[in-house]
PDB file of N, CA and C in Angstrom:
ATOM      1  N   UNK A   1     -68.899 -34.956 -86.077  1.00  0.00           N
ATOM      2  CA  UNK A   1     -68.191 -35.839 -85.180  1.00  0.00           C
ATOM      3  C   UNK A   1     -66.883 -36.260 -85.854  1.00  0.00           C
ATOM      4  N   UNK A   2     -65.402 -35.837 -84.549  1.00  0.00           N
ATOM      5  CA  UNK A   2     -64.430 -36.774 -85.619  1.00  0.00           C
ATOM      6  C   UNK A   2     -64.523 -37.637 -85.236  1.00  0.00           C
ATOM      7  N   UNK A   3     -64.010 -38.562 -86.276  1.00  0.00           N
ATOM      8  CA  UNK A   3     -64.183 -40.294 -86.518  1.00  0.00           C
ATOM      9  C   UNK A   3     -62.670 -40.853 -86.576  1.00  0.00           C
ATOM     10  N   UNK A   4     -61.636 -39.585 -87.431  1.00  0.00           N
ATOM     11  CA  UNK A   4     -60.768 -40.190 -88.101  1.00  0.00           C
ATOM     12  C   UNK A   4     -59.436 -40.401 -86.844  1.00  0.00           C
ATOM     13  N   UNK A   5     -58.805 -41.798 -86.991  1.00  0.00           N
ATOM     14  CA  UNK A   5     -57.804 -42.690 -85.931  1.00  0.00           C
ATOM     15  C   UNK A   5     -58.817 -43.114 -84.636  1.00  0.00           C
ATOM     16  N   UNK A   6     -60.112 -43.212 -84.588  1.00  0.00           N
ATOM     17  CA  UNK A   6     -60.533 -43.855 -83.517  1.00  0.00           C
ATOM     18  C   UNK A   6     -60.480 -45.549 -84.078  1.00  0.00           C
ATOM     19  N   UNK A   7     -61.156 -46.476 -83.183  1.00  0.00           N
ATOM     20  CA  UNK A   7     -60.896 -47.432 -83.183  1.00  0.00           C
ATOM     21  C   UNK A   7     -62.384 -48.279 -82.959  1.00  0.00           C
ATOM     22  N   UNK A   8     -62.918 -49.527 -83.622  1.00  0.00           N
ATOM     23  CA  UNK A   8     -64.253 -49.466 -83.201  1.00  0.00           C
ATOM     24  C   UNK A   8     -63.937 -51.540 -83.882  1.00  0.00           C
ATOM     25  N   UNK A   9     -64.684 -51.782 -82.784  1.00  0.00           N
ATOM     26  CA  UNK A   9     -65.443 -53.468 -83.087  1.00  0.00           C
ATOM     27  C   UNK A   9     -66.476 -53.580 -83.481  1.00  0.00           C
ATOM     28  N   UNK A  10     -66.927 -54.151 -84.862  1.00  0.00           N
ATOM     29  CA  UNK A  10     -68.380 -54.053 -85.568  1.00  0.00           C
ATOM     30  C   UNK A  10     -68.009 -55.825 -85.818  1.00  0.00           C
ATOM     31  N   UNK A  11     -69.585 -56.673 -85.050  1.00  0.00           N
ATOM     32  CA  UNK A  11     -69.621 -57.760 -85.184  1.00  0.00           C
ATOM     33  C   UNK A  11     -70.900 -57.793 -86.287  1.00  0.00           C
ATOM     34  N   UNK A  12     -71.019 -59.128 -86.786  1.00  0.00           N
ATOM     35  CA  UNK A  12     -72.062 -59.349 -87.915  1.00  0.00           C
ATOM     36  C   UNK A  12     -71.559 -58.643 -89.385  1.00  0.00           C
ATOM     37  N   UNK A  13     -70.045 -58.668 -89.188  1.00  0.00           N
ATOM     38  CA  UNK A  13     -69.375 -57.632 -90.334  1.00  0.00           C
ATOM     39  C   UNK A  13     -69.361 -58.063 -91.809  1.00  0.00           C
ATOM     40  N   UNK A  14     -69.349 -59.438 -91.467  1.00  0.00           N
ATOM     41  CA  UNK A  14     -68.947 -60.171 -92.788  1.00  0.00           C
ATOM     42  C   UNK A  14     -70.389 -60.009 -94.022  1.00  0.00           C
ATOM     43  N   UNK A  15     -70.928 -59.602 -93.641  1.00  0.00           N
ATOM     44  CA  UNK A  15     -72.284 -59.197 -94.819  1.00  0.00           C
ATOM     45  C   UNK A  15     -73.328 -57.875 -94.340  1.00  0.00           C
ATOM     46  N   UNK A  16     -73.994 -57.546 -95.495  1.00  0.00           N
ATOM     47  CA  UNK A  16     -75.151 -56.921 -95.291  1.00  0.00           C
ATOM     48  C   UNK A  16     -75.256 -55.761 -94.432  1.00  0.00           C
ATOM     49  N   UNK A  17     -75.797 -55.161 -93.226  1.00  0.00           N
ATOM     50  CA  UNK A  17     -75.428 -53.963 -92.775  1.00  0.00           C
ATOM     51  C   UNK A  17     -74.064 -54.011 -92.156  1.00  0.00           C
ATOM     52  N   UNK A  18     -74.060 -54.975 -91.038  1.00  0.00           N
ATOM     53  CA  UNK A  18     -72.205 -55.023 -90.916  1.00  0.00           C
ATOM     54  C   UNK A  18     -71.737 -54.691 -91.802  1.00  0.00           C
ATOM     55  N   UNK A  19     -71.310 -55.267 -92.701  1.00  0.00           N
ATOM     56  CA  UNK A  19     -70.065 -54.825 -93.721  1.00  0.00           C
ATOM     57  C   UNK A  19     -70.445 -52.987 -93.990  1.00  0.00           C
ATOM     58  N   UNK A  20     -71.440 -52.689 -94.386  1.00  0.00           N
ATOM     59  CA  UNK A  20     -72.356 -51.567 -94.533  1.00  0.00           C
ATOM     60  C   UNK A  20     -71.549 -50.136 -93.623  1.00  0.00           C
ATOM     61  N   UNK A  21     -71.824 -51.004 -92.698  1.00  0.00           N
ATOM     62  CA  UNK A  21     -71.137 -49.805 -91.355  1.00  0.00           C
ATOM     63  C   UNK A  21     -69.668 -49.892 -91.097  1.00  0.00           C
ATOM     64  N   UNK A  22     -68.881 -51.183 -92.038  1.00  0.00           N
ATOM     65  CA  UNK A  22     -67.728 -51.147 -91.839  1.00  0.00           C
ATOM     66  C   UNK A  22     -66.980 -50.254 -92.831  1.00  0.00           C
ATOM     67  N   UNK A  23     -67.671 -50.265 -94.032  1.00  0.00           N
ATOM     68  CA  UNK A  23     -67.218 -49.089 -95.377  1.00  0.00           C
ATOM     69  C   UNK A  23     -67.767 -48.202 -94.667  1.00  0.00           C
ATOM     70  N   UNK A  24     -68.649 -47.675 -93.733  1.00  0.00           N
ATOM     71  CA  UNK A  24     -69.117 -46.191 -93.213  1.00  0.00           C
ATOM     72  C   UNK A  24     -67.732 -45.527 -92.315  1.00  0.00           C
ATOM     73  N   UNK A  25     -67.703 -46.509 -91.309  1.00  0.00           N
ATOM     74  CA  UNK A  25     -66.594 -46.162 -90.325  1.00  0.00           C
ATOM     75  C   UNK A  25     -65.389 -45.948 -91.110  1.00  0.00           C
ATOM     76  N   UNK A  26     -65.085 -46.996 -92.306  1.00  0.00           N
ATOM     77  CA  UNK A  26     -63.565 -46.700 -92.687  1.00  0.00           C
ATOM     78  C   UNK A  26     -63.490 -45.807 -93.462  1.00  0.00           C
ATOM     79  N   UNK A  27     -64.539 -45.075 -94.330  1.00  0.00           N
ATOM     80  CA  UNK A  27     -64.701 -44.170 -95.071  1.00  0.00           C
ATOM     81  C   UNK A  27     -64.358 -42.439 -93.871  1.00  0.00           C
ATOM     82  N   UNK A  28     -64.434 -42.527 -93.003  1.00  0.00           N
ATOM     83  CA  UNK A  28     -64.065 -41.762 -92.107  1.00  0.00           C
ATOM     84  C   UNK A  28     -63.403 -41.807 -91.150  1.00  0.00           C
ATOM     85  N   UNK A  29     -61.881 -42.558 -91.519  1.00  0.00           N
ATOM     86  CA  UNK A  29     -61.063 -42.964 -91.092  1.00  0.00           C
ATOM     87  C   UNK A  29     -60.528 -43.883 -90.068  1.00  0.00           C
ATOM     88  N   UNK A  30     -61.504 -45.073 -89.374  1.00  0.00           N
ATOM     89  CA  UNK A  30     -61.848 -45.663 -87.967  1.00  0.00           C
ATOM     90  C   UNK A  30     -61.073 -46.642 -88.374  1.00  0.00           C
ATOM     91  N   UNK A  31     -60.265 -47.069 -87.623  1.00  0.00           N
ATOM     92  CA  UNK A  31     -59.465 -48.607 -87.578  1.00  0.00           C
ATOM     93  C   UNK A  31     -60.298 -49.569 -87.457  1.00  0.00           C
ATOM     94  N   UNK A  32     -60.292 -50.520 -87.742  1.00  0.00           N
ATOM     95  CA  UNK A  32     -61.747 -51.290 -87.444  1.00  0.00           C
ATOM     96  C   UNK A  32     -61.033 -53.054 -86.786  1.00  0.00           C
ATOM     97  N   UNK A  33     -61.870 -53.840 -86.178  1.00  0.00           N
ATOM     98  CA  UNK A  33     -62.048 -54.723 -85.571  1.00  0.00           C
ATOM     99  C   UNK A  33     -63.131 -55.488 -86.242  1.00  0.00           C
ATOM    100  N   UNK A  34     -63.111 -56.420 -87.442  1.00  0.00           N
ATOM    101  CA  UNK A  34     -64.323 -57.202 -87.575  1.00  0.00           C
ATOM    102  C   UNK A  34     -64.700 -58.832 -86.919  1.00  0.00           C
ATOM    103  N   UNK A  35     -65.943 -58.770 -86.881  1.00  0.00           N
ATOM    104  CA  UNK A  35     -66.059 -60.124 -86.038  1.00  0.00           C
ATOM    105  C   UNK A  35     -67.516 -60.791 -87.214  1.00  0.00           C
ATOM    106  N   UNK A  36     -67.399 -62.155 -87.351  1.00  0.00           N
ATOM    107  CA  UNK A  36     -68.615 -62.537 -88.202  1.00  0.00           C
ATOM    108  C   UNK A  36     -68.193 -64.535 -88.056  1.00  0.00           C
ATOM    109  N   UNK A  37     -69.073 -64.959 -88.109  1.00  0.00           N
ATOM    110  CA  UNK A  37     -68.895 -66.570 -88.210  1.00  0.00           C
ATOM    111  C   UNK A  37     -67.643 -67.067 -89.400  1.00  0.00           C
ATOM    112  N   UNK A  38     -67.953 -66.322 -90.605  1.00  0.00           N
ATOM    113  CA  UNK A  38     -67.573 -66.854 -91.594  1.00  0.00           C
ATOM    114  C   UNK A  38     -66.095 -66.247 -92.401  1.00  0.00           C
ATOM    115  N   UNK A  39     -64.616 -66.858 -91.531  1.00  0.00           N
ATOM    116  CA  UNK A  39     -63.253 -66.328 -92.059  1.00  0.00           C
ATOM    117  C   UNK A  39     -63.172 -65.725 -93.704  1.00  0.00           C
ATOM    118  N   UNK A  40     -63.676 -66.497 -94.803  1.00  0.00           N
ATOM    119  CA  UNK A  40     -63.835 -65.846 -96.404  1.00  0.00           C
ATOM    120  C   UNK A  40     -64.459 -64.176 -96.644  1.00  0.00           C
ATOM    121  N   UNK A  41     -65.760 -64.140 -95.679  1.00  0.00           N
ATOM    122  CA  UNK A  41     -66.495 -63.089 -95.713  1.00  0.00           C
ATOM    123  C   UNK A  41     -65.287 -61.597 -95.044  1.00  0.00           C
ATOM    124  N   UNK A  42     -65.177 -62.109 -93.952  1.00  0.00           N
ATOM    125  CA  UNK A  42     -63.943 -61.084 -93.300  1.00  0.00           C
ATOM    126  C   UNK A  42     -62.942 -60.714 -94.316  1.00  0.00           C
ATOM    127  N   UNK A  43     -61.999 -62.013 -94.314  1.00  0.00           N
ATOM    128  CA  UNK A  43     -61.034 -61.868 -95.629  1.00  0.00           C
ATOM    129  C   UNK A  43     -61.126 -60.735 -96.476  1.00  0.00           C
ATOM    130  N   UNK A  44     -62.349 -61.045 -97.524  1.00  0.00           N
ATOM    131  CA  UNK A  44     -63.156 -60.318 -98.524  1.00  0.00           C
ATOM    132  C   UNK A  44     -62.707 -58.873 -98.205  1.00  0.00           C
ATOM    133  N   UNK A  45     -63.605 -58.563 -97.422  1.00  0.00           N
ATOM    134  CA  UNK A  45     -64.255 -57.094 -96.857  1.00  0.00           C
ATOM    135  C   UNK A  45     -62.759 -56.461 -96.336  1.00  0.00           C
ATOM    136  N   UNK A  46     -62.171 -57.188 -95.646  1.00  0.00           N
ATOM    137  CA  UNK A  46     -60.844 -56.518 -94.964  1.00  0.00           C
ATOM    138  C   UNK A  46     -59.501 -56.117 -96.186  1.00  0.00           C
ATOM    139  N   UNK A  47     -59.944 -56.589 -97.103  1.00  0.00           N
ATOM    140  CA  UNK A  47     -59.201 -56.488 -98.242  1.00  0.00           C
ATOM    141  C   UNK A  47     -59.333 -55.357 -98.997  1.00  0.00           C
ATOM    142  N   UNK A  48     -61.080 -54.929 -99.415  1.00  0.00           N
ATOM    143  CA  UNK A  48     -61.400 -53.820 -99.709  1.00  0.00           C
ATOM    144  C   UNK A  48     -61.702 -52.539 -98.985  1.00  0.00           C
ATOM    145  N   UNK A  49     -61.676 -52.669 -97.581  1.00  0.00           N
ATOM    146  CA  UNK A  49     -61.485 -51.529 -96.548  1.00  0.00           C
ATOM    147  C   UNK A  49     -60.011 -51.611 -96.871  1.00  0.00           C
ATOM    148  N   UNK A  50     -58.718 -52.072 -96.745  1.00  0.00           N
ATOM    149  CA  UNK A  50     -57.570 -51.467 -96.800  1.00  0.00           C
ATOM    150  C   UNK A  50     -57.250 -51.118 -97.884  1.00  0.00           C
ATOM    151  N   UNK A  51     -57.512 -51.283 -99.203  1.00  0.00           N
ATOM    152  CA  UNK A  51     -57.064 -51.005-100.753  1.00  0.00           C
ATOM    153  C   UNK A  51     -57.931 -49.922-100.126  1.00  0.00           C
ATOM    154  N   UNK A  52     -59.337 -49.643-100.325  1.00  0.00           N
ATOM    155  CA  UNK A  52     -60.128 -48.293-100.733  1.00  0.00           C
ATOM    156  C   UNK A  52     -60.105 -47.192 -99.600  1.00  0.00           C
ATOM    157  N   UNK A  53     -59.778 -47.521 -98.559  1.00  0.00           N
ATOM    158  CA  UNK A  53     -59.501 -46.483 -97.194  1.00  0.00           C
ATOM    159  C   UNK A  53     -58.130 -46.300 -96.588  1.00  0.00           C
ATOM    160  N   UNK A  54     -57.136 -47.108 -96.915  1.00  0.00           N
ATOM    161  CA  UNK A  54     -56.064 -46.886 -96.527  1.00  0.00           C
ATOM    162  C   UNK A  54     -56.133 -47.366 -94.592  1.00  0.00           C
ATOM    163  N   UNK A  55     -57.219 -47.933 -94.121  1.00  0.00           N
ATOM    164  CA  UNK A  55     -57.098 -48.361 -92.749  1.00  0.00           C
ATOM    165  C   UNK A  55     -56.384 -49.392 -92.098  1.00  0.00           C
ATOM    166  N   UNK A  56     -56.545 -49.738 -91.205  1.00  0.00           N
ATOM    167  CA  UNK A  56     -55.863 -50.634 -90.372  1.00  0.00           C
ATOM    168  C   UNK A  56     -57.247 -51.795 -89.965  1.00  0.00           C
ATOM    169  N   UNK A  57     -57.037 -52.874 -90.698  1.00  0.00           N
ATOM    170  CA  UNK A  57     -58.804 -53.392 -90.052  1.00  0.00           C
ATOM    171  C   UNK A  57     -58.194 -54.968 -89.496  1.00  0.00           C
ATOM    172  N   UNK A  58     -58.421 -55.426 -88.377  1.00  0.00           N
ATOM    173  CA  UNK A  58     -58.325 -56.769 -88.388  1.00  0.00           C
ATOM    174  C   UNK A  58     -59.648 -57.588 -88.005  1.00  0.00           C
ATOM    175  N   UNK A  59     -59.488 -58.773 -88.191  1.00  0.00           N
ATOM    176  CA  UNK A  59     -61.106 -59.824 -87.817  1.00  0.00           C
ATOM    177  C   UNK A  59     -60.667 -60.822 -87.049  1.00  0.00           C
ATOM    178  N   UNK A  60     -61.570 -61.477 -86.273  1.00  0.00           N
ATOM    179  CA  UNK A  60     -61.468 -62.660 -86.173  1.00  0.00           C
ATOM    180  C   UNK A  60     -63.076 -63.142 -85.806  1.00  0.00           C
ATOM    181  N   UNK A  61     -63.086 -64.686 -86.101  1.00  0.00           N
ATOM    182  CA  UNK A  61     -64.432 -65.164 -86.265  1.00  0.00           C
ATOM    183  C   UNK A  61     -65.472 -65.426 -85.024  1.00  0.00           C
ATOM    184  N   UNK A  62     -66.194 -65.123 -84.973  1.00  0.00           N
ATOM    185  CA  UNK A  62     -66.833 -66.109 -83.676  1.00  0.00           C
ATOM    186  C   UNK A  62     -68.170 -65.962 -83.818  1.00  0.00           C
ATOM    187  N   UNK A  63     -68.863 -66.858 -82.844  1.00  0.00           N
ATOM    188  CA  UNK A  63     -70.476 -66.946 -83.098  1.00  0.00           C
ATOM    189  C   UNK A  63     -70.746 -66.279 -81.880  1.00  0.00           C
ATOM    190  N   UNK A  64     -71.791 -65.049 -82.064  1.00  0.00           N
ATOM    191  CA  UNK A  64     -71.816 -63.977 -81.086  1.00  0.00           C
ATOM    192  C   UNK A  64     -72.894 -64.895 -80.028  1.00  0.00           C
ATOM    193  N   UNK A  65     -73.432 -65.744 -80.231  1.00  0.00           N
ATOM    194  CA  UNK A  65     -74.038 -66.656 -79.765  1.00  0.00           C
ATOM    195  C   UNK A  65     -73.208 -67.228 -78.699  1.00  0.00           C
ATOM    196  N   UNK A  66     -72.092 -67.239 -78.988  1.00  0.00           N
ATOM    197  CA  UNK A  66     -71.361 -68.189 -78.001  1.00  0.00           C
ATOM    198  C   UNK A  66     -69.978 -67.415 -76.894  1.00  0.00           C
ATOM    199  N   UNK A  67     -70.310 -67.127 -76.118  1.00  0.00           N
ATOM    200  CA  UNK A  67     -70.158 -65.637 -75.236  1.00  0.00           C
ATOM    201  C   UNK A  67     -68.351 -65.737 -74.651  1.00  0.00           C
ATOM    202  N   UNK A  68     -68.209 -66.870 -74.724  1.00  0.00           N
ATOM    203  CA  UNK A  68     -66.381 -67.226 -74.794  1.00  0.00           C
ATOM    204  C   UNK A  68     -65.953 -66.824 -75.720  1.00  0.00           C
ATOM    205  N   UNK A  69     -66.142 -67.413 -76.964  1.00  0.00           N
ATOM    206  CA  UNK A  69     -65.869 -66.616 -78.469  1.00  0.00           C
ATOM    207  C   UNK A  69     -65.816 -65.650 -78.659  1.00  0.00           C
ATOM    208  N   UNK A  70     -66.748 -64.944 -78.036  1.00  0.00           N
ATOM    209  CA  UNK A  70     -67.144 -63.676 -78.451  1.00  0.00           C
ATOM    210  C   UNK A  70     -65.867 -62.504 -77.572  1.00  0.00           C
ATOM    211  N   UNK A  71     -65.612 -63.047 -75.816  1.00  0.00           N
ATOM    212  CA  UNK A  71     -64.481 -62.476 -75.299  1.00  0.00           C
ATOM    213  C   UNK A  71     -63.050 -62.458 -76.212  1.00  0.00           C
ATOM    214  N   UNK A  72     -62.711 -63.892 -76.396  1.00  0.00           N
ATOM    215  CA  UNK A  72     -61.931 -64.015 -77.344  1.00  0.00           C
ATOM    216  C   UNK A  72     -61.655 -63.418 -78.238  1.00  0.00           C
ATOM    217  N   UNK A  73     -62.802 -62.947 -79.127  1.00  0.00           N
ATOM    218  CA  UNK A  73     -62.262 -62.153 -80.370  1.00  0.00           C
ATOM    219  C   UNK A  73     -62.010 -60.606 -80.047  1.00  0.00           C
ATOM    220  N   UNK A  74     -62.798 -60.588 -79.008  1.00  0.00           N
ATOM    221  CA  UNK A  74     -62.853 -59.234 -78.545  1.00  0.00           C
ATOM    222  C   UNK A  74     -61.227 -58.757 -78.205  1.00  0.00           C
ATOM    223  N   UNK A  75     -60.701 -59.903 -77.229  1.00  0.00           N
ATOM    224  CA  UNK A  75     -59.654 -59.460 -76.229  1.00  0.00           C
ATOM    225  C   UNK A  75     -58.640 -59.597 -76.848  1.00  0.00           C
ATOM    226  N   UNK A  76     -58.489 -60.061 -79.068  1.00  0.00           N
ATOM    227  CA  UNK A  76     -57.295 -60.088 -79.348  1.00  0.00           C
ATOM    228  C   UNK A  76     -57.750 -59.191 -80.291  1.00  0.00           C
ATOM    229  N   UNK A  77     -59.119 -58.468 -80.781  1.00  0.00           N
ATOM    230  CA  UNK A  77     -58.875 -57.638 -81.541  1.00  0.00           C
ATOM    231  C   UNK A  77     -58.306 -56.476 -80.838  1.00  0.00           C
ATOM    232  N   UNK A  78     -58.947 -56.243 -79.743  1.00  0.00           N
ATOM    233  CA  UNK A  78     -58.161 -54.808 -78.861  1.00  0.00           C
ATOM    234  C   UNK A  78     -57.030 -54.948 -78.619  1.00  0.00           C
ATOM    235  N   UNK A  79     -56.108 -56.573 -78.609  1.00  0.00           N
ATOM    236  CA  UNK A  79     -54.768 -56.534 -78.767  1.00  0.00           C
ATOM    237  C   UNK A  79     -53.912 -55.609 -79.950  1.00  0.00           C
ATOM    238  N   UNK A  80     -54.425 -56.205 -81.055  1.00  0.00           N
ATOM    239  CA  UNK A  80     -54.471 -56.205 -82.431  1.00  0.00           C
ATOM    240  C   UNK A  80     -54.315 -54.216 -82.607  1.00  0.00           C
ATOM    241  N   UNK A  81     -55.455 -53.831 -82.094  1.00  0.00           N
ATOM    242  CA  UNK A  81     -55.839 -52.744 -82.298  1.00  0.00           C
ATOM    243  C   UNK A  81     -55.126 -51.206 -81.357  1.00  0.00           C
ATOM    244  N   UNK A  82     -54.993 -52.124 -80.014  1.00  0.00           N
ATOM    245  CA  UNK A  82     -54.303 -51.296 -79.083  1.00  0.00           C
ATOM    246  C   UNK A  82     -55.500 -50.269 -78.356  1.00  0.00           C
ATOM    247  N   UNK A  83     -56.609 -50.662 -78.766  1.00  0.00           N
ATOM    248  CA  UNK A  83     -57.477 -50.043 -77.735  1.00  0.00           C
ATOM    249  C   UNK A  83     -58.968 -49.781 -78.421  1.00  0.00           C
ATOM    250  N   UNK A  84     -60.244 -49.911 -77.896  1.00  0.00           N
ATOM    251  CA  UNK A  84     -60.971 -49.625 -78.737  1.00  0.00           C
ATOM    252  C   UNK A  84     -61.832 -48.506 -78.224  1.00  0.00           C
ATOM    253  N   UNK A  85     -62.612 -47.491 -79.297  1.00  0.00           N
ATOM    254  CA  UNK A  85     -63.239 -46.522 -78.332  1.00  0.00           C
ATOM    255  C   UNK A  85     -64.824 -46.620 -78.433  1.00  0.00           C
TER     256      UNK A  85
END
């Protein structure tokens, strides 16, 4: 499967398998969109996806719990991103 210049939103990013699947995707070139409660955790991770993959990754926070938030982050990461697939 190619992977490399698609575009993808992975929520729960900021730790543990999220982050997991976010070094998977960027390791095969995917622009990424992260979403997680906690701004430090994103930070972190978005720092070492662009030093070690050379990608394009942006985040923003929200509690997937809370279904406004969740549009929100959605509708400015696909800003951000220019489209997601």
């Amino acid at each position: 499967m190619q992977l490399h210049n698609q575009t993808a939103i992975i929520t729960g990013a900021g730790k543990g398998i999220g982050a997991a699947t976010a070094h998977a995707l960027a390791r095969e070139g995917v622009q990424l969109g992260l979403v997680a409660r906690t701004a430090a955790d994103l930070e972190q991770l978005q720092r070492e996806l662009t030093d070690k993959y050379q990608v394009k990754v942006y985040f923003a926070t929200a509690d997937i719990a809370d279904r406004s938030a969740v549009e929100r982050a959605v509708a400015t990461l696909t800003e951000q991103l220019g489209r997601v697939d």
